[in-house]
C-alpha atoms as a PDB file:
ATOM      1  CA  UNK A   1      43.365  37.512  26.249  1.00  0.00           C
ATOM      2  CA  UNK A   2      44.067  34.951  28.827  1.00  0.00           C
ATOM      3  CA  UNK A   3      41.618  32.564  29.164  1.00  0.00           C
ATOM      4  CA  UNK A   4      42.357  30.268  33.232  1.00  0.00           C
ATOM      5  CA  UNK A   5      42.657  26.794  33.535  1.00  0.00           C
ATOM      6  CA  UNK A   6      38.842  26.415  35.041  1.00  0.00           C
ATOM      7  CA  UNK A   7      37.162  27.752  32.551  1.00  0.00           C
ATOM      8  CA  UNK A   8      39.176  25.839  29.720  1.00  0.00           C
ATOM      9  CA  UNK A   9      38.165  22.333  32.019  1.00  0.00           C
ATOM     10  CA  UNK A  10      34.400  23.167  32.193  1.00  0.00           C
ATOM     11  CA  UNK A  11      34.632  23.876  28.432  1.00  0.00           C
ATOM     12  CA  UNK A  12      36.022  20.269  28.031  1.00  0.00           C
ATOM     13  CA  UNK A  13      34.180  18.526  30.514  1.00  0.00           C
ATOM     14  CA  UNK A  14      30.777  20.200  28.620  1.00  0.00           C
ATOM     15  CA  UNK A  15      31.683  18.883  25.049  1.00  0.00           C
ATOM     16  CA  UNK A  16      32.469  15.432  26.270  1.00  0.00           C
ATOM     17  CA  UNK A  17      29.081  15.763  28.192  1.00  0.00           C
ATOM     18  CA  UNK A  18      27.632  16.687  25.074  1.00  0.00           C
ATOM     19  CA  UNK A  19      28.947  14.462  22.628  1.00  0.00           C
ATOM     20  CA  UNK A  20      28.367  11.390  24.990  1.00  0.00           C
ATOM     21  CA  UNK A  21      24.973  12.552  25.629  1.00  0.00           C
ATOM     22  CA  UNK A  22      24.444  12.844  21.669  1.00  0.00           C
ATOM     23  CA  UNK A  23      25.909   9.385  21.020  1.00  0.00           C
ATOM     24  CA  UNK A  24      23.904   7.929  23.260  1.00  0.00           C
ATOM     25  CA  UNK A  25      20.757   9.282  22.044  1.00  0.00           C
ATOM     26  CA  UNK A  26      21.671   8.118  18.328  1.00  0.00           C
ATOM     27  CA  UNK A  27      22.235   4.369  19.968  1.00  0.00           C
ATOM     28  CA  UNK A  28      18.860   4.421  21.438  1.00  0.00           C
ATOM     29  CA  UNK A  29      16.973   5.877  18.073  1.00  0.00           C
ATOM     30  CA  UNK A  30      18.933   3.586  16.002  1.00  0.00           C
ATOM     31  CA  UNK A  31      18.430   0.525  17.828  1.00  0.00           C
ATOM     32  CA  UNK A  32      14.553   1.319  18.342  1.00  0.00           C
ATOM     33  CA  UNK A  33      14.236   1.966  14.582  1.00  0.00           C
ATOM     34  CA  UNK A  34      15.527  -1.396  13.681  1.00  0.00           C
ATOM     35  CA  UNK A  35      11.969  -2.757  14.638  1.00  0.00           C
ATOM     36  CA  UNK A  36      10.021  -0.400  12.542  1.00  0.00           C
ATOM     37  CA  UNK A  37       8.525  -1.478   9.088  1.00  0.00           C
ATOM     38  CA  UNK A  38       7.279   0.585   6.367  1.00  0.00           C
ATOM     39  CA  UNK A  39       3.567   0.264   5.903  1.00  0.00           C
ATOM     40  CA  UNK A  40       5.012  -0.994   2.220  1.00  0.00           C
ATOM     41  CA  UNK A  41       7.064  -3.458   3.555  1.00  0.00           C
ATOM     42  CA  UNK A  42       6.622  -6.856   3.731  1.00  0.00           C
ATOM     43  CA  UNK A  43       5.233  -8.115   7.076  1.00  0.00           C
ATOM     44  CA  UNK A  44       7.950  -8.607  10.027  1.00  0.00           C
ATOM     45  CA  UNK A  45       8.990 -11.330  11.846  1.00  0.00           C
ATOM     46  CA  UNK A  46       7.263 -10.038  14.361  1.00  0.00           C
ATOM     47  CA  UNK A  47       3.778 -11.237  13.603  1.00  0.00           C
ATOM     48  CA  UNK A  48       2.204 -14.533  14.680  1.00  0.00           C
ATOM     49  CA  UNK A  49       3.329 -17.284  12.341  1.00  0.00           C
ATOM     50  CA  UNK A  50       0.600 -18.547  10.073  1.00  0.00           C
ATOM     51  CA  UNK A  51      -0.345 -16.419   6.979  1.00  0.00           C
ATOM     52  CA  UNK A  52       0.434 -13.357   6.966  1.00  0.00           C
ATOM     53  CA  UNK A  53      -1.400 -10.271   7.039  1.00  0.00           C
ATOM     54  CA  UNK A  54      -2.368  -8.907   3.758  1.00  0.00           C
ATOM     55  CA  UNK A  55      -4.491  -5.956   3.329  1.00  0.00           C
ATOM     56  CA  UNK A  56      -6.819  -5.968  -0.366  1.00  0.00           C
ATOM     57  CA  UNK A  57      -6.722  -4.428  -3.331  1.00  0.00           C
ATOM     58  CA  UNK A  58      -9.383  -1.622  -2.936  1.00  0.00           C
ATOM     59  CA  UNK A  59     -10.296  -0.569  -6.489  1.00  0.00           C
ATOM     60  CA  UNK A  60     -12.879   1.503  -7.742  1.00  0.00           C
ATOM     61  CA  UNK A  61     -14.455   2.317 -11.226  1.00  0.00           C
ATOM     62  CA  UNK A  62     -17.570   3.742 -12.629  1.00  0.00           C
ATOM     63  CA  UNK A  63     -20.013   2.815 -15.670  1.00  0.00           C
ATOM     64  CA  UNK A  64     -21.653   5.042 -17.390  1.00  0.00           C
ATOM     65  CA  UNK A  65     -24.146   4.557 -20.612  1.00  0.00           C
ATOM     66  CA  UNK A  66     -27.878   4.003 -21.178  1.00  0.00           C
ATOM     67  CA  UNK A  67     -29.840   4.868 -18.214  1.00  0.00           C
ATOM     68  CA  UNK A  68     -27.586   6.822 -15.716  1.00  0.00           C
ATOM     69  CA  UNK A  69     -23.627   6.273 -13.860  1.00  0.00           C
ATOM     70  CA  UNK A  70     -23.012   2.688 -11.492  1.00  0.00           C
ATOM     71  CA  UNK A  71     -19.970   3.604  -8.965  1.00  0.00           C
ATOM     72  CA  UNK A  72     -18.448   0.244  -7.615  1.00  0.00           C
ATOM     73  CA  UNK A  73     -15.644  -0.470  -5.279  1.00  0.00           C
ATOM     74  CA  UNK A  74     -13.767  -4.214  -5.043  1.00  0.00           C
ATOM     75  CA  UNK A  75     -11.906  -4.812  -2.130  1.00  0.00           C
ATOM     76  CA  UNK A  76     -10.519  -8.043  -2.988  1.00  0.00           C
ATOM     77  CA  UNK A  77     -12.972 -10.469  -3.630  1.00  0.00           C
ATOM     78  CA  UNK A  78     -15.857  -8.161  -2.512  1.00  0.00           C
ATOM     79  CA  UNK A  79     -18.170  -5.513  -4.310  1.00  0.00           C
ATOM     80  CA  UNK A  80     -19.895  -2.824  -3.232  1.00  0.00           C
ATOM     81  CA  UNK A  81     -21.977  -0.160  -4.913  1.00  0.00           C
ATOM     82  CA  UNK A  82     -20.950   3.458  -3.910  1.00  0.00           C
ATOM     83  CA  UNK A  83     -23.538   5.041  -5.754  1.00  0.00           C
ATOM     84  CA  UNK A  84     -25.605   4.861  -8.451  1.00  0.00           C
ATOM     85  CA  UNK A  85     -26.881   8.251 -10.443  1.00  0.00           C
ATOM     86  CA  UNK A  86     -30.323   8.032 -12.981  1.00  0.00           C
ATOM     87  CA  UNK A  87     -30.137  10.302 -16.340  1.00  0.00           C
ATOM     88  CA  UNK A  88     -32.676  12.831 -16.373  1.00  0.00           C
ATOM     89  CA  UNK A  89     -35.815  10.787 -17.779  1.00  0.00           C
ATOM     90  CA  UNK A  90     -34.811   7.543 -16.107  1.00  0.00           C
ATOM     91  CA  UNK A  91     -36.030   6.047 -13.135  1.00  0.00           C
ATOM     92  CA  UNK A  92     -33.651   3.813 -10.960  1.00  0.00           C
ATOM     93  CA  UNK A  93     -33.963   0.493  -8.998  1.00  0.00           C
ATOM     94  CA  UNK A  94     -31.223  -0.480  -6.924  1.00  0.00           C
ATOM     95  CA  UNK A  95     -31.483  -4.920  -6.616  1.00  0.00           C
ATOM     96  CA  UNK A  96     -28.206  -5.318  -4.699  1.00  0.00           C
ATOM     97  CA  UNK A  97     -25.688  -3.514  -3.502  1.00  0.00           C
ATOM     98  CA  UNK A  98     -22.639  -6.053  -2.249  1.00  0.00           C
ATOM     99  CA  UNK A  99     -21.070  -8.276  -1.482  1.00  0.00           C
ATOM    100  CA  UNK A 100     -21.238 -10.687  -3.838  1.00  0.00           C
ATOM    101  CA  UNK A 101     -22.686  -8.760  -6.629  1.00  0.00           C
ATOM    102  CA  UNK A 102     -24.469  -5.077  -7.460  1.00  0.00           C
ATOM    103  CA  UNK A 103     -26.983  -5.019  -9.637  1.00  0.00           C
ATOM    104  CA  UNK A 104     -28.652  -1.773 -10.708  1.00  0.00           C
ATOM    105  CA  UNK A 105     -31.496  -0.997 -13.208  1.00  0.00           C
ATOM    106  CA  UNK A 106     -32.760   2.380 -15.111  1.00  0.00           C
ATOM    107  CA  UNK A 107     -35.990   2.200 -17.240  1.00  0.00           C
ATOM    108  CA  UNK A 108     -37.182   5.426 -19.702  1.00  0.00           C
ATOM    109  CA  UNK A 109     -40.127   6.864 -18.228  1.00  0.00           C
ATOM    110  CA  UNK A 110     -43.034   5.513 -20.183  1.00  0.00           C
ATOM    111  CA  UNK A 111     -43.987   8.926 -21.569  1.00  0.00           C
ATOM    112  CA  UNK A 112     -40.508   9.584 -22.502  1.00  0.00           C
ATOM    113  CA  UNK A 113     -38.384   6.565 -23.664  1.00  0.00           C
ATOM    114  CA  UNK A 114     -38.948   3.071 -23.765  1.00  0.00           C
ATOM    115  CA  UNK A 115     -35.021   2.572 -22.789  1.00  0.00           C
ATOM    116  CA  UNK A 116     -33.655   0.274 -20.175  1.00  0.00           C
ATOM    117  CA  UNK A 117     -30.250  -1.309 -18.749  1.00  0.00           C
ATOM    118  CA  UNK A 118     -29.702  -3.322 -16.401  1.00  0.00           C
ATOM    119  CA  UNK A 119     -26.419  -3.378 -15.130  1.00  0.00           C
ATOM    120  CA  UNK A 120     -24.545  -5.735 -13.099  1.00  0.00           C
ATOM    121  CA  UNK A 121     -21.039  -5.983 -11.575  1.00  0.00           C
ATOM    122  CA  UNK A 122     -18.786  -8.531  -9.424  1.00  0.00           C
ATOM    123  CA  UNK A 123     -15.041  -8.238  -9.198  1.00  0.00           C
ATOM    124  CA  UNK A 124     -12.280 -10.359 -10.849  1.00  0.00           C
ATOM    125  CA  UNK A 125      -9.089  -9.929  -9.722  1.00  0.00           C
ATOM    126  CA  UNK A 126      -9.389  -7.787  -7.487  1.00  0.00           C
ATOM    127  CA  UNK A 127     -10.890  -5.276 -10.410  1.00  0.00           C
ATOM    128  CA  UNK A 128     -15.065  -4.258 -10.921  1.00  0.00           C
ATOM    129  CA  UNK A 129     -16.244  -5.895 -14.093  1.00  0.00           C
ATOM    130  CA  UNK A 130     -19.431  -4.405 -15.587  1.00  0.00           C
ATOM    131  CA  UNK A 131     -22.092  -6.824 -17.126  1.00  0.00           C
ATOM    132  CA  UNK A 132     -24.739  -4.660 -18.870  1.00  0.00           C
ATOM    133  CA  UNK A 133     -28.195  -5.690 -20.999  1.00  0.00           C
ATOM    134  CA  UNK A 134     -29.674  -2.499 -22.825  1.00  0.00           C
ATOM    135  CA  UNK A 135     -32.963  -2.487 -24.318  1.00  0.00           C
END
């Protein structure tokens, strides 16, 4: 099989077409890549100067014990209650809910139990710390 001189040059001229084309297209992803940073990275010299951008800790944790369940969340320096659950028996008062502090209380029901807690929370370092009085 004889393959003619035309055909053989379009066959050429197409994979240098190609392969340009293709390292050309690399080029242009590469280079636009370079600017890109990882959400996990550390912040690019892109941003204003000045601090930089840092994003809190967001941690939550739960208490459970006399009374009923206290959900927090600290995110960084602030608390916030994300819910707060009575036992069966136990009646609930909610005192505050954020930012600088929750602070939750379940009492017995008279006929029932005499128990109460009162609990509080705040965060330290960037963790919720329970504080809790029981009666």
């Amino acid at each position: 099989m004889r393959v003619s001189r035309p055909i053989l040059v379009a066959v050429a001229a197409w994979l240098v077409v190609v392969a340009v084309g293709s390292t050309l297209v690399w080029a242009v992803i590469s280079r636009a890549g370079d600017g890109v940073v990882s959400a996990d990275s550390p912040a690019s010299s892109a941003q204003p100067t000045g601090s930089p951008t840092t994003r809190p800790t967001i941690t939550r944790r739960t208490w459970q014990g006399v009374g009923g369940t206290v959900a927090v969340t600290c995110r960084g320096t602030s608390v916030s209650l994300d819910s707060a659950q009575p036992d069966s028996g136990f009646t609930i008062e909610v005192h505050e809910r954020g930012p600088q502090r929750v602070e939750v209380r379940f009492e017995g029901r008279d006929d029932e139990s005499d128990d109460k807690s009162r609990v509080r929370a705040g965060c330290a370092g960037g963790l919720p710390v329970f504080e809790v009085d029981t009666d």
